[in-house]
Protein backbone atom coordinates (compact mmCIF):
# COMPACT_ATOMS: atom_id res chain seq x y z
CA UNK A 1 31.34 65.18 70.38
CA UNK A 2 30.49 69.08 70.55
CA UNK A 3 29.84 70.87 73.16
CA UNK A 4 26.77 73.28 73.81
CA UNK A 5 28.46 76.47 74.67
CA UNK A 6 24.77 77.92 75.30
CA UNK A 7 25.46 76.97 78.88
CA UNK A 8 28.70 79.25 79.62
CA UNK A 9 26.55 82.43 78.20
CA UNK A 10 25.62 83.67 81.68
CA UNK A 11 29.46 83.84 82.68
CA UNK A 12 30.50 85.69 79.17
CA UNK A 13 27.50 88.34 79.98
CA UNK A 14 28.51 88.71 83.32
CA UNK A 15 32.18 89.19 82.46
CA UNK A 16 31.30 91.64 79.52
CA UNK A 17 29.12 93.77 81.91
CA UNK A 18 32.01 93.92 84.57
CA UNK A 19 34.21 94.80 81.49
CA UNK A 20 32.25 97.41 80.48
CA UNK A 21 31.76 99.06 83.87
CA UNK A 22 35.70 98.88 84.36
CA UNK A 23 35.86 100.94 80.72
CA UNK A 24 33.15 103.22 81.79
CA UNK A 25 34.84 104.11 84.99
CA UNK A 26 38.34 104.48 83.30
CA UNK A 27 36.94 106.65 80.66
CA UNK A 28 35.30 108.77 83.11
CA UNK A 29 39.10 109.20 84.72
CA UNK A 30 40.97 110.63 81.41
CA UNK A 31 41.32 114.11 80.49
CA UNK A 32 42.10 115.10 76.29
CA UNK A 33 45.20 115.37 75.37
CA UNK A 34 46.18 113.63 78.50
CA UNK A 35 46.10 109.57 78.20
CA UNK A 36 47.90 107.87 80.86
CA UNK A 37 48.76 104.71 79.19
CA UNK A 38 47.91 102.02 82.03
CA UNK A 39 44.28 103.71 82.05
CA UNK A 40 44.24 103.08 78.38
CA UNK A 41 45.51 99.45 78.53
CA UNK A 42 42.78 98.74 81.05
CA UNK A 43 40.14 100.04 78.45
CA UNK A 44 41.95 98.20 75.78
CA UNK A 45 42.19 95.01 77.84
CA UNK A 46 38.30 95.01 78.86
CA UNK A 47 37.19 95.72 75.03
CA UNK A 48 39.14 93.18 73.98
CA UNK A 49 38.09 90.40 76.24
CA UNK A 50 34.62 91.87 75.31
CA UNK A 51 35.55 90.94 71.79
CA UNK A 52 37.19 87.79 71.74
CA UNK A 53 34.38 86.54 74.14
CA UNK A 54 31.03 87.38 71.65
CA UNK A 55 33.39 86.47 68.42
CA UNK A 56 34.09 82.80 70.37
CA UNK A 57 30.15 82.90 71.38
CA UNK A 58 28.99 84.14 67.77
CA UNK A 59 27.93 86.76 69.19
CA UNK A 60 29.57 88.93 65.78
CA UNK A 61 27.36 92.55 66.18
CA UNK A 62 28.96 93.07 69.70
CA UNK A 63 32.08 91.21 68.05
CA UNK A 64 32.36 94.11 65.43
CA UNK A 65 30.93 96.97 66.66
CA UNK A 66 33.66 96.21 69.90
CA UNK A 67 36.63 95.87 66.95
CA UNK A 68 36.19 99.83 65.78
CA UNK A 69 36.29 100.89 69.99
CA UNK A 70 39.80 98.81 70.28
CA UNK A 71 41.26 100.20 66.94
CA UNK A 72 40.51 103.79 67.94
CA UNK A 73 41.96 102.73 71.57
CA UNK A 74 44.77 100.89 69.70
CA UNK A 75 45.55 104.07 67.94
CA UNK A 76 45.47 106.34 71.12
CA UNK A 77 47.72 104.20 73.07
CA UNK A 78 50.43 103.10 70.70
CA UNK A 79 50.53 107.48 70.59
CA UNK A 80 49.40 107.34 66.66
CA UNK A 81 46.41 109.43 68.05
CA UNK A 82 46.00 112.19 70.38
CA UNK A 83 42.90 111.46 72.75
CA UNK A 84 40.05 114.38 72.28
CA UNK A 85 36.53 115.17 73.96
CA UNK A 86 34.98 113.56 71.47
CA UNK A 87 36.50 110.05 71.33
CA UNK A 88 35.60 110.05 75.18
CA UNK A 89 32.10 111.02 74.46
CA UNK A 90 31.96 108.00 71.75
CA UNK A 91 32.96 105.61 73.57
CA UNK A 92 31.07 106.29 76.68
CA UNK A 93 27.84 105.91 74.27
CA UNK A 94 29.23 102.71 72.94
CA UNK A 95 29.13 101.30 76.35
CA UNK A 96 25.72 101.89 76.43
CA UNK A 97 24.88 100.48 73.32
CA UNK A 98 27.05 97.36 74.15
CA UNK A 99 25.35 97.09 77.42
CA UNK A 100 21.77 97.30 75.17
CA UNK A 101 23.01 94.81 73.41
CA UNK A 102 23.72 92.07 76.10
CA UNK A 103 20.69 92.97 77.55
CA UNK A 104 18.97 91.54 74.32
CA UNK A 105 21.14 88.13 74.28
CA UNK A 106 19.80 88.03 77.72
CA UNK A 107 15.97 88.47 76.14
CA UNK A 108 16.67 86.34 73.26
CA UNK A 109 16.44 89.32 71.24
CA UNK A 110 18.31 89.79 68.43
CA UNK A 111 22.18 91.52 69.15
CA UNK A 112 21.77 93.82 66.58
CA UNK A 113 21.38 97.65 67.14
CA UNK A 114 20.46 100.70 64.96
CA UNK A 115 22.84 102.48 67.70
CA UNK A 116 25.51 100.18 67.22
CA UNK A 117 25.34 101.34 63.18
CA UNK A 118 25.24 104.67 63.57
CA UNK A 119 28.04 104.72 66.38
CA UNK A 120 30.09 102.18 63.83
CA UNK A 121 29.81 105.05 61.34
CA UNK A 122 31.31 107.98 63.15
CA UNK A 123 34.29 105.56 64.75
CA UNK A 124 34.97 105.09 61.12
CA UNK A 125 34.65 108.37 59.92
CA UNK A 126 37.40 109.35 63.24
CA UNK A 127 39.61 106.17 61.83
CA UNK A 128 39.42 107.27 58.01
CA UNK A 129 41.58 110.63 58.93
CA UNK A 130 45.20 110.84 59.32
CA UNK A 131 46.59 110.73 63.28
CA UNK A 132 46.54 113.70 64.90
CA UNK A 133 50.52 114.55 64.00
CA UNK A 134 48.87 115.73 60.44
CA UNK A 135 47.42 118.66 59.90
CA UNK A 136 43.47 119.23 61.18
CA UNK A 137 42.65 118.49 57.32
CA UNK A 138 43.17 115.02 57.70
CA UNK A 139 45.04 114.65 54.28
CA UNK A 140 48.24 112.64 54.45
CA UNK A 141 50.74 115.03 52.85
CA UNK A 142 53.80 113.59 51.58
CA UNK A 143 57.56 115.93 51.27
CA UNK A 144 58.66 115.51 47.33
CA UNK A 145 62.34 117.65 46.92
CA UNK A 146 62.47 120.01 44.49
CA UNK A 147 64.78 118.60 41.97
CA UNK A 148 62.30 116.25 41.11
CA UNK A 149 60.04 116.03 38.41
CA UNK A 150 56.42 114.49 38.47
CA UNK A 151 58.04 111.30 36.05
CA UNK A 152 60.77 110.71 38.67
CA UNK A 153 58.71 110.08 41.70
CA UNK A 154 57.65 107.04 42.20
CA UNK A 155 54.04 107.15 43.10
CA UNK A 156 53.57 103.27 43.27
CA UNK A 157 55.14 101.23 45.90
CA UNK A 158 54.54 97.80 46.55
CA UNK A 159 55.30 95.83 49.71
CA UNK A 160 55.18 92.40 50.57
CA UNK A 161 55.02 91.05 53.59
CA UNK A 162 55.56 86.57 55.01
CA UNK A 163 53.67 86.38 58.27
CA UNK A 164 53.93 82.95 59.82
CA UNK A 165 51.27 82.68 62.43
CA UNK A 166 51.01 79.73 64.81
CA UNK A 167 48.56 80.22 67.95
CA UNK A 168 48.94 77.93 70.51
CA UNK A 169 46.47 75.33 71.53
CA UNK A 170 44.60 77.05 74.00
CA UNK A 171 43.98 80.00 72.13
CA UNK A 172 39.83 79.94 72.13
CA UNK A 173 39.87 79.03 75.86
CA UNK A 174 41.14 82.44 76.10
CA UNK A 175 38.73 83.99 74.95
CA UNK A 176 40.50 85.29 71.67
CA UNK A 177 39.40 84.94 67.71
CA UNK A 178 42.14 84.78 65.33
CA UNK A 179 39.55 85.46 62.32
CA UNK A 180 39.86 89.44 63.56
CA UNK A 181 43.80 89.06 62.88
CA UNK A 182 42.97 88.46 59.00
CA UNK A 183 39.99 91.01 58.88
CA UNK A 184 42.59 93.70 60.07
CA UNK A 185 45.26 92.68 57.81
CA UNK A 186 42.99 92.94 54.98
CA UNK A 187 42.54 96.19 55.52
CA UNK A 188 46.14 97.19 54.71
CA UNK A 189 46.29 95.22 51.13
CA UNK A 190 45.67 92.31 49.42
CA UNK A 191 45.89 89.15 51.52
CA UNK A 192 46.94 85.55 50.80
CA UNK A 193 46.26 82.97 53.59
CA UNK A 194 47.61 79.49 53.30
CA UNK A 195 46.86 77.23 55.91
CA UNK A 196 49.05 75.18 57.57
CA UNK A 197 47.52 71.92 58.59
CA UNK A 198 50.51 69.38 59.49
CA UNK A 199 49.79 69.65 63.15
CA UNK A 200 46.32 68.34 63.11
C-alpha cells in the first residue's frame, strides 16, 4: 500500500510560509554581535521544520539550500560564531528565495533557483572560514612550543569515532530526514554506515 503524499502538500507550504515569516520577523529583531539565544532557536527551529518537511516531500533544492541557513544558525547559536550584518542580510534574502521557491511547487514549476545557487555559494564561502574567535584571516592557526622540531610534531592525527543511531518509529511523521545526519557527518571524514536491520 503507499500512500500519495501529493495530497498533504498544501499543509507543508502553508507551514513553510508561516515558518518563514516567523524567521523573517526574528531576524528583523537581532542586532550583530548581539544574539539572544531563544531568538536564534526560534530561527533554528522554523528552518529546520522547513527542512525536514521538503527533504520528507522530496522537495531536496529547498531541502539543501535550507541545510547551509541552519549550519550557519547552528554555528551562531552553539557561540562557535559571532552574528554580523552580513549573515542577517543573507538570510533575510534566503527567505525570499525560499518563499520563490514554494511559490513554484505551488505553479508546478520546477523548485530550483539560480538565487538559491548563488546564495548557497556565499553561505559556503562564510562556513569555509574559521569562527569568529580566529583571527579576521580566517586561517586556523595552531600553538607548536618551541622545543620542538618540525620531525617531532605530529602533523597527522586520526580519530575514530562508533555512533550507534536508532530513531524512533515516528521519526518521518515529524517531519525530520535522517539522510541530512550522514551528509553532515561526511563532511568531517570518511564515513562507514552499517545498517542495522533486526528490527524490521
Amino acid at each position: 500500500m503507499s500512500i500519495d503524499l501529493s495530497q498533504f502538500y498544501e499543509v507543508f507550504i502553508d507551514e513553510s510560509f508561516e515558518g518563514l515569516e516567523t524567521m523573517e520577523s526574528e531576524l528583523l529583531n537581532l542586532e550583530p554581535g548581539e544574539v539572544e539565544s531563544e531568538i536564534i532557536n526560534n530561527i533554528f527551529r522554523a528552518a529546520h521544520s522547513i527542512k525536514g518537511g521538503s527533504g520528507t516531500f522530496g522537495f531536496n533544492a529547498i531541502a539543501e539550500f535550507t541545510h547551509e541557513i541552519e549550519t550557519l544558525l547552528d554555528q551562531i547559536r552553539n557561540g562557535e560564531r559571532e552574528l554580523a550584518a552580513n549573515h542577517i542580510d543573507l538570510m533575510l534574502k534566503s527567505i525570499d528565495c525560499l518563499r520563490d521557491m514554494l511559490r513554484a511547487i505551488q505553479n508546478d514549476e520546477p523548485q530550483e533557483s539560480e538565487d538559491a545557487v548563488q546564495l548557497t555559494q556565499q553561505f559556503r564561502a562564510i562556513l569555509a572560514n574559521e569562527t569568529s574567535s580566529e583571527s579576521g584571516t580566517g586561517v586556523a592557526t595552531s600553538a607548536v612550543k618551541s622545543d620542538e622540531t618540525p620531525a617531532s610534531v605530529n602533523t597527522k592525527v586520526t580519530n575514530i569515532f562508533d555512533i550507534h543511531f536508532a530513531p524512533e518509529p515516528h521519526l518521518f511523521k515529524t517531519g525530520n530526514e535522517p539522510l541530512f545526519i550522514f551528509e553532515d557527518l561526511a563532511e568531517f571524514g570518511e564515513l562507514d554506515v552499517v545498517a542495522n536491520v533486526d528490527g524490521i
